[in-house]
C-alpha atoms as a PDB file:
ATOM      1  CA  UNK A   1     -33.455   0.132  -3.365  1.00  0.00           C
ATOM      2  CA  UNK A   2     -29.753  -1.537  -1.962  1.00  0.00           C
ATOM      3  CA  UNK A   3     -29.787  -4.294  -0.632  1.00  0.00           C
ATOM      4  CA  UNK A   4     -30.224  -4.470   3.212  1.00  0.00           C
ATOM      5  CA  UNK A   5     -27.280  -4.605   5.080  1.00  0.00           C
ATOM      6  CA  UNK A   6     -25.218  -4.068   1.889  1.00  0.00           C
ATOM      7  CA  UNK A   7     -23.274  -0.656   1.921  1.00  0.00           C
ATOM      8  CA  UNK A   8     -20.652   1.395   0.369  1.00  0.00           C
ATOM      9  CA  UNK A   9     -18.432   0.097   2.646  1.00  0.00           C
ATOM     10  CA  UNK A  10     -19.662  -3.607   2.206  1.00  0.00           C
ATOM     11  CA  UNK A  11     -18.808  -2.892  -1.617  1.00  0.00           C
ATOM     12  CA  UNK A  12     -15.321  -2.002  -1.988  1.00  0.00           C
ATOM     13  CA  UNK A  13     -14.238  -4.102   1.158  1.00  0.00           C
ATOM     14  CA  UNK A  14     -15.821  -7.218  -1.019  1.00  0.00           C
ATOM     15  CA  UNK A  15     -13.703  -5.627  -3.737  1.00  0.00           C
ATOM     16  CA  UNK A  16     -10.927  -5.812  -1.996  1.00  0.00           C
ATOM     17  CA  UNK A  17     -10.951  -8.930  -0.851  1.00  0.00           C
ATOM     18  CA  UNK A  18     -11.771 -10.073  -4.566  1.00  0.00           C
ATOM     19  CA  UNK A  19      -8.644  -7.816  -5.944  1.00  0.00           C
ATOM     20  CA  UNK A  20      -6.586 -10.256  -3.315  1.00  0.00           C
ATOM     21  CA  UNK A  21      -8.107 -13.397  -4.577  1.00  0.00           C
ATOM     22  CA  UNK A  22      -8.054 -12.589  -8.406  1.00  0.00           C
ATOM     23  CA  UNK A  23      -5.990  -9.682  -8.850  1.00  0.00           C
ATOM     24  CA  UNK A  24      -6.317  -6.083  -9.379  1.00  0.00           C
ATOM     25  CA  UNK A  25      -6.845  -6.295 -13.197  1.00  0.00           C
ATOM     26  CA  UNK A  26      -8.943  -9.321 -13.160  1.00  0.00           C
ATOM     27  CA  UNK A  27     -11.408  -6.998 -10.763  1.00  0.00           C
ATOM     28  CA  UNK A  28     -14.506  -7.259 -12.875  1.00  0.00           C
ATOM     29  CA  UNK A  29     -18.221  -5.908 -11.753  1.00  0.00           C
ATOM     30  CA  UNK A  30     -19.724  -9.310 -12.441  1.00  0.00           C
ATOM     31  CA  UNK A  31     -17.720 -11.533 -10.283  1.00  0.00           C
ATOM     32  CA  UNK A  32     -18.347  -8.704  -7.268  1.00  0.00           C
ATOM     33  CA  UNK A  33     -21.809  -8.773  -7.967  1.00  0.00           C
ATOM     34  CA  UNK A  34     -21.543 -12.672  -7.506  1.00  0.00           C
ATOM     35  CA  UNK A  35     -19.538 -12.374  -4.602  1.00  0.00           C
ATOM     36  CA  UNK A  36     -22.009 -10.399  -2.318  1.00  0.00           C
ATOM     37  CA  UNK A  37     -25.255 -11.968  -3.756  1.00  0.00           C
ATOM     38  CA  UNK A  38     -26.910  -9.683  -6.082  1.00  0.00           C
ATOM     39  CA  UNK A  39     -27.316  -8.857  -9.277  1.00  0.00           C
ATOM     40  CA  UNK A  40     -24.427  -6.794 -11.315  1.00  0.00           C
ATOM     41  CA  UNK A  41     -27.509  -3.764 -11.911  1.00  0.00           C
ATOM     42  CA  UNK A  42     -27.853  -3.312  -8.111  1.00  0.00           C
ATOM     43  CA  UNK A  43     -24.109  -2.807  -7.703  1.00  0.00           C
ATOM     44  CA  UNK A  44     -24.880   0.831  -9.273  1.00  0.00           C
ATOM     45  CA  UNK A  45     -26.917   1.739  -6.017  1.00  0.00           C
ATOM     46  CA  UNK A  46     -23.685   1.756  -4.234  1.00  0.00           C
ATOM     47  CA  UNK A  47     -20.690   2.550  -6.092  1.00  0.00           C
ATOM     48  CA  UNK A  48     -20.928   4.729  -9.590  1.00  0.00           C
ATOM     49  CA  UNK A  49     -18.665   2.370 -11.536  1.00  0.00           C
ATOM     50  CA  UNK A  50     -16.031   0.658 -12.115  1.00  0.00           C
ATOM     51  CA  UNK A  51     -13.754   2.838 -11.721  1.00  0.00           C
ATOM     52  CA  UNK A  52     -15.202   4.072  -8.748  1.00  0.00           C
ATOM     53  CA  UNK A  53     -14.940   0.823  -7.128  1.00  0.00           C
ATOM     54  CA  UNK A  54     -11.085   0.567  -7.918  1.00  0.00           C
ATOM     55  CA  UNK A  55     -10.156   4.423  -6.764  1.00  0.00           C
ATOM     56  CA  UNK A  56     -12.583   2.700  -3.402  1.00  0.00           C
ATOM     57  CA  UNK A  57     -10.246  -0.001  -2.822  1.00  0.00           C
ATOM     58  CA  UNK A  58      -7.069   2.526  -3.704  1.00  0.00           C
ATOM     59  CA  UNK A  59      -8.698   4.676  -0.663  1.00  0.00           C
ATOM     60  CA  UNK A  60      -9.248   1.195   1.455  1.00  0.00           C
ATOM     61  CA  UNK A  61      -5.999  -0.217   0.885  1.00  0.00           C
ATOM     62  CA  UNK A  62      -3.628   3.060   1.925  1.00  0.00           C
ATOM     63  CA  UNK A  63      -5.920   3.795   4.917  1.00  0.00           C
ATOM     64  CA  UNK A  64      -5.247   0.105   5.851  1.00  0.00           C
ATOM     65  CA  UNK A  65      -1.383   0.751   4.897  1.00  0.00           C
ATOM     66  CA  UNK A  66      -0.889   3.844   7.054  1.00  0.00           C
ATOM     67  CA  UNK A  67      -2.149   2.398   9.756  1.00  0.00           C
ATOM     68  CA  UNK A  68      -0.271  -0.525  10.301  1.00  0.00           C
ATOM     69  CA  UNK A  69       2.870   1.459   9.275  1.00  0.00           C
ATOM     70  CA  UNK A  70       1.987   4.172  11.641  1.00  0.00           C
ATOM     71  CA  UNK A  71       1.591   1.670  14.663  1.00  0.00           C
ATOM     72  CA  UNK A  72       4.468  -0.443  13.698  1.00  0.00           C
ATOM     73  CA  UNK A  73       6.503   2.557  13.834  1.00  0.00           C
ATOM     74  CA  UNK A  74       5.832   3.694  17.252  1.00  0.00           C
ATOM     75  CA  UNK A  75       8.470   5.012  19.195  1.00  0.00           C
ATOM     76  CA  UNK A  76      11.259   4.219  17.228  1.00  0.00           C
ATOM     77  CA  UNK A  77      13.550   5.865  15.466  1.00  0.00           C
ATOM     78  CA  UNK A  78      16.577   5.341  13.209  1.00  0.00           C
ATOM     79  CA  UNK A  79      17.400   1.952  11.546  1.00  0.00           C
ATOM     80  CA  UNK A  80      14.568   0.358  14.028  1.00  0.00           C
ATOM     81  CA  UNK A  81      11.835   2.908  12.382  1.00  0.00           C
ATOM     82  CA  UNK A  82      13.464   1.841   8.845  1.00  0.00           C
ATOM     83  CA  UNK A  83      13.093  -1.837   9.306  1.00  0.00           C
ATOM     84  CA  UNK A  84       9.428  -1.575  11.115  1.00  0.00           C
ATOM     85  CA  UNK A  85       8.576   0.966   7.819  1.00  0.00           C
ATOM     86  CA  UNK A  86       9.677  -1.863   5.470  1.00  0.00           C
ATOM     87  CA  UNK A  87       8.883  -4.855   7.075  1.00  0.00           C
ATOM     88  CA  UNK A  88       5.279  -3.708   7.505  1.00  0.00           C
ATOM     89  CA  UNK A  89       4.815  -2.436   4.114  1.00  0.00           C
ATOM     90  CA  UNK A  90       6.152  -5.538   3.208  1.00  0.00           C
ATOM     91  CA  UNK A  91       3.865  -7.828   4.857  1.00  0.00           C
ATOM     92  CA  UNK A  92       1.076  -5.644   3.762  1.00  0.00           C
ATOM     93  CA  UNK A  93       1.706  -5.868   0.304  1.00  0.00           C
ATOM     94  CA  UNK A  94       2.546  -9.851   0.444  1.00  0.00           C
ATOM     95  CA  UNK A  95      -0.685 -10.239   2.405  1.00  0.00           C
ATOM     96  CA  UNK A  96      -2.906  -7.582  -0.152  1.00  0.00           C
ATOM     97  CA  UNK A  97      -1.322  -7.694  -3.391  1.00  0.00           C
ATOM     98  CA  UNK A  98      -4.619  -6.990  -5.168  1.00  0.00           C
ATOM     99  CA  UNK A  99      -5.357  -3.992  -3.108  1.00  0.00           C
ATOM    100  CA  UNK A 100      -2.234  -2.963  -2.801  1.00  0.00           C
ATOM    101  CA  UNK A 101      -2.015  -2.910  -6.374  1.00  0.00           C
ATOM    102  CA  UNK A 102      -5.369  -0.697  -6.875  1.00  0.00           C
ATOM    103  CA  UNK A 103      -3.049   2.241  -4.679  1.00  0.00           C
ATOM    104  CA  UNK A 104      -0.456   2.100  -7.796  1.00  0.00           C
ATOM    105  CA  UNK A 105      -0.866   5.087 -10.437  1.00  0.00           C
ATOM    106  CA  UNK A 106      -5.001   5.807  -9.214  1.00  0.00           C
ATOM    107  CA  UNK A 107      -5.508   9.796  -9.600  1.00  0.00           C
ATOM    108  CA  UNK A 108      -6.273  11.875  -6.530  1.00  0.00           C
ATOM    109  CA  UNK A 109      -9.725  13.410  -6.843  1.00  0.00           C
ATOM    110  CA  UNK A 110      -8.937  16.641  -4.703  1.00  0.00           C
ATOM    111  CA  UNK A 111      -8.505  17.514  -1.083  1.00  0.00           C
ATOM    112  CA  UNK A 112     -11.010  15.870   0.351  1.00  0.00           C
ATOM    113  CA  UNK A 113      -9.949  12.514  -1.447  1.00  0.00           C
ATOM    114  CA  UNK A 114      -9.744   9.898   1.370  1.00  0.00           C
ATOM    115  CA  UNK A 115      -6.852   8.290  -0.771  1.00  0.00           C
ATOM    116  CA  UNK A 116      -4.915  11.728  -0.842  1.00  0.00           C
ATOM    117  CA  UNK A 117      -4.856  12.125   3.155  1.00  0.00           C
ATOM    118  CA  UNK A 118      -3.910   8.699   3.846  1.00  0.00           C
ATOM    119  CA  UNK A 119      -1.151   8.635   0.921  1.00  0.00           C
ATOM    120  CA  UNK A 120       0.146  11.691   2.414  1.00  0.00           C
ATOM    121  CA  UNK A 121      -0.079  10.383   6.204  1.00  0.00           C
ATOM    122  CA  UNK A 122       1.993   7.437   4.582  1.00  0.00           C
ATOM    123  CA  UNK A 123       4.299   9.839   2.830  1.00  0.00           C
ATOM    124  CA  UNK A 124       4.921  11.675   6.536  1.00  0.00           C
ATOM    125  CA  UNK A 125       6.314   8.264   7.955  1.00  0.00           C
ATOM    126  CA  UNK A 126       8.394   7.955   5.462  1.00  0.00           C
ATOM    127  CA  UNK A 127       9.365  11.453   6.032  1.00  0.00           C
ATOM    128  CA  UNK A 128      10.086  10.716   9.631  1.00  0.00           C
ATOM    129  CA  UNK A 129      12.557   7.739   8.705  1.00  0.00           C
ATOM    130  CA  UNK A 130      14.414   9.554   6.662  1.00  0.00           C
ATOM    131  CA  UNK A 131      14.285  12.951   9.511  1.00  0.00           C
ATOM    132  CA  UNK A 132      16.021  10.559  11.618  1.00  0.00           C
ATOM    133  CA  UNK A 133      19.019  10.020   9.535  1.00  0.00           C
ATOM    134  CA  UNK A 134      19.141  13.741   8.860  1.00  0.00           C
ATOM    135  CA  UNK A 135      18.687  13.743   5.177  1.00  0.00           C
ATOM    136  CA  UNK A 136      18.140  16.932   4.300  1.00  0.00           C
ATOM    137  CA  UNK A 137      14.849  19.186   2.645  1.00  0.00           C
ATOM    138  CA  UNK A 138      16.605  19.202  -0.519  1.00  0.00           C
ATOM    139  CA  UNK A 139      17.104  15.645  -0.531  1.00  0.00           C
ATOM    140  CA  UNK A 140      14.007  14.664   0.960  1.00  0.00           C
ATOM    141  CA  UNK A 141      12.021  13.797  -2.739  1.00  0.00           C
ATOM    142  CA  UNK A 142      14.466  11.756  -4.375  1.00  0.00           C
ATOM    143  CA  UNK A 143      15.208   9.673  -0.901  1.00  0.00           C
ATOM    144  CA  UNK A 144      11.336   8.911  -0.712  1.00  0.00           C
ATOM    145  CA  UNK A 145      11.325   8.300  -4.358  1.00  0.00           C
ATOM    146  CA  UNK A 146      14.111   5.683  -3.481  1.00  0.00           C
ATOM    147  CA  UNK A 147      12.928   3.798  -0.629  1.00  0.00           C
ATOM    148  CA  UNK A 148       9.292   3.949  -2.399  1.00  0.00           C
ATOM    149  CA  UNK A 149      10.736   2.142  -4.945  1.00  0.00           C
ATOM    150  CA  UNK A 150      12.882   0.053  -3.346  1.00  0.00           C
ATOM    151  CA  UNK A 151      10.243  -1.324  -1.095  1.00  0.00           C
ATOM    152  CA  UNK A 152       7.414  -1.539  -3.845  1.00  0.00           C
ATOM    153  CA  UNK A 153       9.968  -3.302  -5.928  1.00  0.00           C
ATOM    154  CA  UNK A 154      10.738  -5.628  -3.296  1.00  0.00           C
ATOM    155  CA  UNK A 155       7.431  -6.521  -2.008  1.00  0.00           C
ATOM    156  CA  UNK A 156       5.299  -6.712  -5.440  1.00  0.00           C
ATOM    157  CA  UNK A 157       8.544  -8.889  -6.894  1.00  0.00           C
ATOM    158  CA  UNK A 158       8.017 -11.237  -3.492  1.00  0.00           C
ATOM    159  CA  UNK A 159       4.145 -11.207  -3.834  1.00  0.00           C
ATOM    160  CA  UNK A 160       4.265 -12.843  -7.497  1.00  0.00           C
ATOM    161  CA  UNK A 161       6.815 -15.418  -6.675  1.00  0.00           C
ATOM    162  CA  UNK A 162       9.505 -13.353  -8.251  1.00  0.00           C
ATOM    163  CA  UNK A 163      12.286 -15.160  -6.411  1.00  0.00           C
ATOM    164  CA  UNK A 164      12.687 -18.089  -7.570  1.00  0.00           C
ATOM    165  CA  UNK A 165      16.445 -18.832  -7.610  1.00  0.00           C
ATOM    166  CA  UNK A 166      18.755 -19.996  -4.643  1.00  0.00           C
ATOM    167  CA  UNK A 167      19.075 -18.237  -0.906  1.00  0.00           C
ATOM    168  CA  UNK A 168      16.742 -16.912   1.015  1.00  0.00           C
ATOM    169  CA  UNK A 169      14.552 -13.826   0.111  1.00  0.00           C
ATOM    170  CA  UNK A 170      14.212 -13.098   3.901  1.00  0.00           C
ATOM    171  CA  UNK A 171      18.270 -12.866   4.300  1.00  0.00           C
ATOM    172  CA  UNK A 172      18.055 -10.293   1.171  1.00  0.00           C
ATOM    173  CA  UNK A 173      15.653  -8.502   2.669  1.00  0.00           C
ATOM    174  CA  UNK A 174      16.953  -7.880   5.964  1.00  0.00           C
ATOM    175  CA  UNK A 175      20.436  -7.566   3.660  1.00  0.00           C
ATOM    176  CA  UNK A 176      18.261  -4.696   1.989  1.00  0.00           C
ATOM    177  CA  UNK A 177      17.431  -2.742   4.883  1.00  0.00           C
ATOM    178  CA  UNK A 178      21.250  -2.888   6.293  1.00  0.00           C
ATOM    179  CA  UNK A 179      22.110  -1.745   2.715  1.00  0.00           C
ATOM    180  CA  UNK A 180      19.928   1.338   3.050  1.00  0.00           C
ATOM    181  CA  UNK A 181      20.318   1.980   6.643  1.00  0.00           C
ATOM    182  CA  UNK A 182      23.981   2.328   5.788  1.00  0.00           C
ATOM    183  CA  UNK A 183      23.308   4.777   3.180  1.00  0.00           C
ATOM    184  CA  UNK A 184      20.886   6.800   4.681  1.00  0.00           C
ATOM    185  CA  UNK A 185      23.298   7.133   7.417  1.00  0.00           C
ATOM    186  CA  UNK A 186      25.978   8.321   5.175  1.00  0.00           C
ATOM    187  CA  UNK A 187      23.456  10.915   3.127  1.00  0.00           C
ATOM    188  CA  UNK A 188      22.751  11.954   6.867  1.00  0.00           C
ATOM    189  CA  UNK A 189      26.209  12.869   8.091  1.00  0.00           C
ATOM    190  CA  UNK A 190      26.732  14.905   5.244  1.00  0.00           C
END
């Protein structure tokens, strides 16, 4: 019998938190069944394994993702979408590097897969950035591919204290999204 008032949700939010704290590979069953009281055995009344814990927090973490993006976008359009895409996803990632890093590479489980809808919801914001520059269909998939990994890059190299030298990261970022607004602009016109 689970524990009472323990859920599901309780579960992979704990695991979330725990990715955050420890980091996504260091996720183990044993510290989550520390974390919310119980013992590792009664974990298996509410999440199947390991695995299904990590494709949990994958689902938790994009939901999250989308939804910030989606609201900071709001309205805008143009460079002022762009920055409010990348500045959120940003902040996310900086904020929920372990969770974040649970979204990276986990396989879709079919239509219904919580983590599919929101990844594509995510993958439609994107699409509206890049709309409003008037990129075109058949440059649509390579100009996600490059703000996807210009952005990841960016924020997961930020997250880990991957700038360490001179100047500051903030100025390159900002630098960054002038960079690609400039671009996207050009790609647009064409």
């Amino acid at each position: 019998m689970p524990r009472v008032g323990l859920s599901k949700t309780d579960v992979v939010a704990a695991g979330a938190a725990l990715a955050d704290d420890v980091g996504f590979a260091n996720l183990s069953l044993g510290a989550l069944a520390q974390r919310v009281g119980v013992r590792t055995p009664s974990l298996y009344k509410h999440i199947e394994s390991l695995a299904d814990l990590r494709h949990g927090i994958a689902a938790l973490a994009m939901t999250e993702l989308d939804a910030r993006v989606r609201d900071a976008m709001h309205g805008k359009t143009g460079s002022a979408a762009l920055a409010a895409f990348a500045n959120t996803f940003r902040e996310y990632v900086v904020e929920h590097p372990g969770r974040y890093a649970a979204t990276v590479g986990e396989p879709l489980d079919g239509p219904d897969d919580p983590l599919l809808q929101s990844s594509s919801r995510l993958l439609d914001s994107m699409q509206v950035v890049l709309r409003g520059y008037g990129v075109a269909e058949d440059d649509m998939v390579h100009a996600l591919r490059t703000l996807r990994c210009t952005f990841h890059g960016f924020a997961t190299l930020q997250s880990s204290d991957g700038f360490q030298w001179s100047g500051d990261s903030e100025d390159s970022f900002d630098w960054m999204i002038r960079f690609l607004d400039r671009g996207l602009s050009e790609i647009g016109s064409r």
